[in-house]
C-alpha atoms as a PDB file:
ATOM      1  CA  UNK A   1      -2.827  24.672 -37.718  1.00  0.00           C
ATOM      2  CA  UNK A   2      -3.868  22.520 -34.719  1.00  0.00           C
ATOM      3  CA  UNK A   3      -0.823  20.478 -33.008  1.00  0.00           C
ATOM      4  CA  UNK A   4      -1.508  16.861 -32.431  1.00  0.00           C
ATOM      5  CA  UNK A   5      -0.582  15.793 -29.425  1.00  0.00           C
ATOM      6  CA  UNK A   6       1.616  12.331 -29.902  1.00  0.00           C
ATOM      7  CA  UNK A   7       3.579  11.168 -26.553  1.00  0.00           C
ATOM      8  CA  UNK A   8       0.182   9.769 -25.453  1.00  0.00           C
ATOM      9  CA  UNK A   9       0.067  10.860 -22.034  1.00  0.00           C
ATOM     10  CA  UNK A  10      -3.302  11.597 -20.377  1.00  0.00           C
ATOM     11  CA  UNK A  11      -3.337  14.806 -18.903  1.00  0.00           C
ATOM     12  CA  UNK A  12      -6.396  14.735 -16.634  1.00  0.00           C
ATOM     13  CA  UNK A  13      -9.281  16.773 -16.488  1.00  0.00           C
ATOM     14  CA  UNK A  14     -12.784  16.276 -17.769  1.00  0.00           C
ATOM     15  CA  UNK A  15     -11.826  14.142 -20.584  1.00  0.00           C
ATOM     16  CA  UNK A  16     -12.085  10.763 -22.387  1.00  0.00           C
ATOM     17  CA  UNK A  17      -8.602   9.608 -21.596  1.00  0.00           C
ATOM     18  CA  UNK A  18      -8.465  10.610 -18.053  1.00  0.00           C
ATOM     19  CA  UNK A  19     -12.023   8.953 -16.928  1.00  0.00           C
ATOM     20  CA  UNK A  20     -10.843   5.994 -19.304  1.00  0.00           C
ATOM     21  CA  UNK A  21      -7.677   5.904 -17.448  1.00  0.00           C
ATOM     22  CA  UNK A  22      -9.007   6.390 -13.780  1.00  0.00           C
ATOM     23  CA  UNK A  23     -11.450   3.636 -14.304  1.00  0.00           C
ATOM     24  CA  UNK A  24      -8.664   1.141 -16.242  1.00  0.00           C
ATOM     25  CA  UNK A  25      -6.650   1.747 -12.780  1.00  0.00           C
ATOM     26  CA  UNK A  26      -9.951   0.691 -10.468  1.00  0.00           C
ATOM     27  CA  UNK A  27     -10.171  -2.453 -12.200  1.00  0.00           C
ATOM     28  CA  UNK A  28      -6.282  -3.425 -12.047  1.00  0.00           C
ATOM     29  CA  UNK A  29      -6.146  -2.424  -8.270  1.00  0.00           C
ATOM     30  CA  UNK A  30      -9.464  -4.456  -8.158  1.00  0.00           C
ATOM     31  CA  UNK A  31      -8.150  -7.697  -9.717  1.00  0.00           C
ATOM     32  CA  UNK A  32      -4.892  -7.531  -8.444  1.00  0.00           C
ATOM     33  CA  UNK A  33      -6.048  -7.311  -4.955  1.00  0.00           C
ATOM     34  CA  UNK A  34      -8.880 -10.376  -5.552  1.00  0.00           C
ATOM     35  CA  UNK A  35      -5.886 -12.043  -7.085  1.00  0.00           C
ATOM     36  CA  UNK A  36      -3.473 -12.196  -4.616  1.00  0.00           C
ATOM     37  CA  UNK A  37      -6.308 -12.705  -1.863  1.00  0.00           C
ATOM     38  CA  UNK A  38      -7.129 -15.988  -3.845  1.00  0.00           C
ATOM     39  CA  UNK A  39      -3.204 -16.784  -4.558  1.00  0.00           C
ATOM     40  CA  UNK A  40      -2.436 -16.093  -0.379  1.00  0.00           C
ATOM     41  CA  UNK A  41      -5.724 -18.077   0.286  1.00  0.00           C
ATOM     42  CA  UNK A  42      -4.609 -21.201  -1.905  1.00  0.00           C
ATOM     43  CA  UNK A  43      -0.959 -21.488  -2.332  1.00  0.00           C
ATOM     44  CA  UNK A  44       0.454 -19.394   0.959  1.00  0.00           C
ATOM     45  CA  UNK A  45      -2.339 -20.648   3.876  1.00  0.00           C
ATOM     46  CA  UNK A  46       0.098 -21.762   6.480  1.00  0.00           C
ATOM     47  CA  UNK A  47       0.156 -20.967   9.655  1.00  0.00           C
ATOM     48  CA  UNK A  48       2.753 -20.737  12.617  1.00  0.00           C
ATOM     49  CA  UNK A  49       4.151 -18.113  15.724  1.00  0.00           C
ATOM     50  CA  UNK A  50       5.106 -15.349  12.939  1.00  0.00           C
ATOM     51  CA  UNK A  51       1.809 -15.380  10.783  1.00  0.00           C
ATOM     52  CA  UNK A  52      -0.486 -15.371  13.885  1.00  0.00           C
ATOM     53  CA  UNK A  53       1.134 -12.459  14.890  1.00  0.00           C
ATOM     54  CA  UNK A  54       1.072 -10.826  11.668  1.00  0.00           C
ATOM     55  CA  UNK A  55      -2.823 -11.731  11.379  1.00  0.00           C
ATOM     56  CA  UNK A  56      -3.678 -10.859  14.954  1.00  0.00           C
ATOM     57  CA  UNK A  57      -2.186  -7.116  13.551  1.00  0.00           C
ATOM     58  CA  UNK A  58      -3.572  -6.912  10.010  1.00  0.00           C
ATOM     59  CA  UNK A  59      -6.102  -4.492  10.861  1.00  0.00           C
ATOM     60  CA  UNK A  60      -4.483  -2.208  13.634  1.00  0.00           C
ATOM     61  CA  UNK A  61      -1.551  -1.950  10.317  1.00  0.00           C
ATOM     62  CA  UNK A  62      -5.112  -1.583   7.659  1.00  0.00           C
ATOM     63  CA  UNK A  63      -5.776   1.328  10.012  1.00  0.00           C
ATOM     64  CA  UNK A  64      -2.724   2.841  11.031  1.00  0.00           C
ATOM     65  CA  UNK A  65      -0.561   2.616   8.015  1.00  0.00           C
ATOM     66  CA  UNK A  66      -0.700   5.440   6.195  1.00  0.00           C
ATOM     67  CA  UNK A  67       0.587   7.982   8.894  1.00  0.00           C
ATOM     68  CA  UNK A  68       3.714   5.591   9.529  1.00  0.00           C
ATOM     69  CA  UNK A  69       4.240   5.592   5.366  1.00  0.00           C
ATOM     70  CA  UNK A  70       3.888   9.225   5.247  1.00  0.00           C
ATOM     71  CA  UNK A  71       6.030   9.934   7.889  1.00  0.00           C
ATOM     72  CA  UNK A  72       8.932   7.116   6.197  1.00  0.00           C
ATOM     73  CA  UNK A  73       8.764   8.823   3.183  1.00  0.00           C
ATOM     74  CA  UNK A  74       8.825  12.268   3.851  1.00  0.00           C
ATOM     75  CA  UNK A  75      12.271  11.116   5.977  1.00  0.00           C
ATOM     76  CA  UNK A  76      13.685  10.138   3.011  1.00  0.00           C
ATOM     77  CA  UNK A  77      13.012  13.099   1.080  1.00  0.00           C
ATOM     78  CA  UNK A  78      17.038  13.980   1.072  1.00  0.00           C
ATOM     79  CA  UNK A  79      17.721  10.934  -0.504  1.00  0.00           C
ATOM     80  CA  UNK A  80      19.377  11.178  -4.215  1.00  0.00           C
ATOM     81  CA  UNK A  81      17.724   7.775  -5.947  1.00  0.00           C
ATOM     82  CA  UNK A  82      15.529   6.990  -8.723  1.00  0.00           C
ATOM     83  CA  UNK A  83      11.872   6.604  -7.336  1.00  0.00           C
ATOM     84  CA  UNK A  84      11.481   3.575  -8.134  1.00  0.00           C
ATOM     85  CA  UNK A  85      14.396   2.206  -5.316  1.00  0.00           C
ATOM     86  CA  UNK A  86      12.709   5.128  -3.526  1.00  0.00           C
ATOM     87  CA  UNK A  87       9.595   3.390  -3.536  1.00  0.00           C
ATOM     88  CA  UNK A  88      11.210  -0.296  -2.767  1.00  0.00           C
ATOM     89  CA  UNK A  89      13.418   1.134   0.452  1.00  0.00           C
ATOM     90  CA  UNK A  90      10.030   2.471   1.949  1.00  0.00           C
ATOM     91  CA  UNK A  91       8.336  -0.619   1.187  1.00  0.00           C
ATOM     92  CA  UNK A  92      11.145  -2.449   3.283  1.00  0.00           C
ATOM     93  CA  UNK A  93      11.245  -0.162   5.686  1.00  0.00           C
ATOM     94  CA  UNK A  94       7.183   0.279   5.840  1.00  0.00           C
ATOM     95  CA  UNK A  95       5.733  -2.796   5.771  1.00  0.00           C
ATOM     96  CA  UNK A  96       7.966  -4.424   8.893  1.00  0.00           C
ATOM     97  CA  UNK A  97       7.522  -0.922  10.945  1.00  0.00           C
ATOM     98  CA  UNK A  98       3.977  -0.847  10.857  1.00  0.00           C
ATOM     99  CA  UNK A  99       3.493  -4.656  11.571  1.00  0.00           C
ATOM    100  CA  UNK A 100       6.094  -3.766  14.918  1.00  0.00           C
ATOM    101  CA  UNK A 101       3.973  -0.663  15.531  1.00  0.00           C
ATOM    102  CA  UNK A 102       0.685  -2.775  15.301  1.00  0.00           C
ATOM    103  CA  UNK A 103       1.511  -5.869  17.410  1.00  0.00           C
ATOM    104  CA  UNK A 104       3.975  -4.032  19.939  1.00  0.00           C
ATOM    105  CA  UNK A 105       2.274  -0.728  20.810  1.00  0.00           C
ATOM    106  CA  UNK A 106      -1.011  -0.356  19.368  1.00  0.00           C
ATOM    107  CA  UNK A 107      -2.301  -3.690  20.248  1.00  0.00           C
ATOM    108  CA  UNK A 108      -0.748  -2.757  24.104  1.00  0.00           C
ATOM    109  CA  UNK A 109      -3.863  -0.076  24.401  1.00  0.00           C
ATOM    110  CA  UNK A 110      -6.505  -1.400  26.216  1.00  0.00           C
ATOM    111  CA  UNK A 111      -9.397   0.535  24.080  1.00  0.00           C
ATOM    112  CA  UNK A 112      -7.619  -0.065  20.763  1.00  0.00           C
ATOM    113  CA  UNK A 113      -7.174  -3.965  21.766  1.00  0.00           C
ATOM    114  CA  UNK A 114     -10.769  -4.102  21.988  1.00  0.00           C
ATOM    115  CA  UNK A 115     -11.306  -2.247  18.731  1.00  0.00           C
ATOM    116  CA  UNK A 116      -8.840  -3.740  16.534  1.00  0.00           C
END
């Protein structure tokens, strides 16, 4: 007799469910991303000092962010907690660094200034 298989978890693989799945999670990061760009563009378009520094870094941080995540989270590897504060601490901790990193050193370099 054949087992059925009912916690409804997709495995992966070449099947159904996982190419269901992995296009279901294109579209959501898809929207999500148009939606915020149009929620940002309408409801949060101010500027000042703080967000022309942040823009005049976006895309140094676009760039350069994954190495500085990477390196955050494999420093908290030790740490006891559920992922999900996991996740939220290196979000906190992320997110400001590699804004610093962008505007403060990476925008200093002659050759990436006139790249980025």
């Amino acid at each position: 007799m054949k087992s059925v298989n009912t916690d409804h978890r997709v495995i992966g693989g070449l099947s159904w469910p996982a190419a269901y799945y992995a296009i279901w999670e294109s579209f959501v990061a898809v929207a999500m991303t148009m939606g915020l760009l149009a929620l940002f563009r309408d409801k949060l378009n101010i500027s000042n000092k703080l967000t022309q520094k942040l823009s005049a870094g976006a895309f140094a941080v676009y760039m350069f962010h994954p190495p500085i995540i990477v390196a955050v989270t494999m420093l908290m590897t030790p740490l006891d907690i559920l992922p999900v504060f996991k996740w939220a601490l290196a979000g906190m901790i992320s997110i400001p660094l590699c804004f610093l990193i962008a505007y403060y050193i990476l925008l200093r370099i002659p050759l990436l200034n006139k790249i980025l």
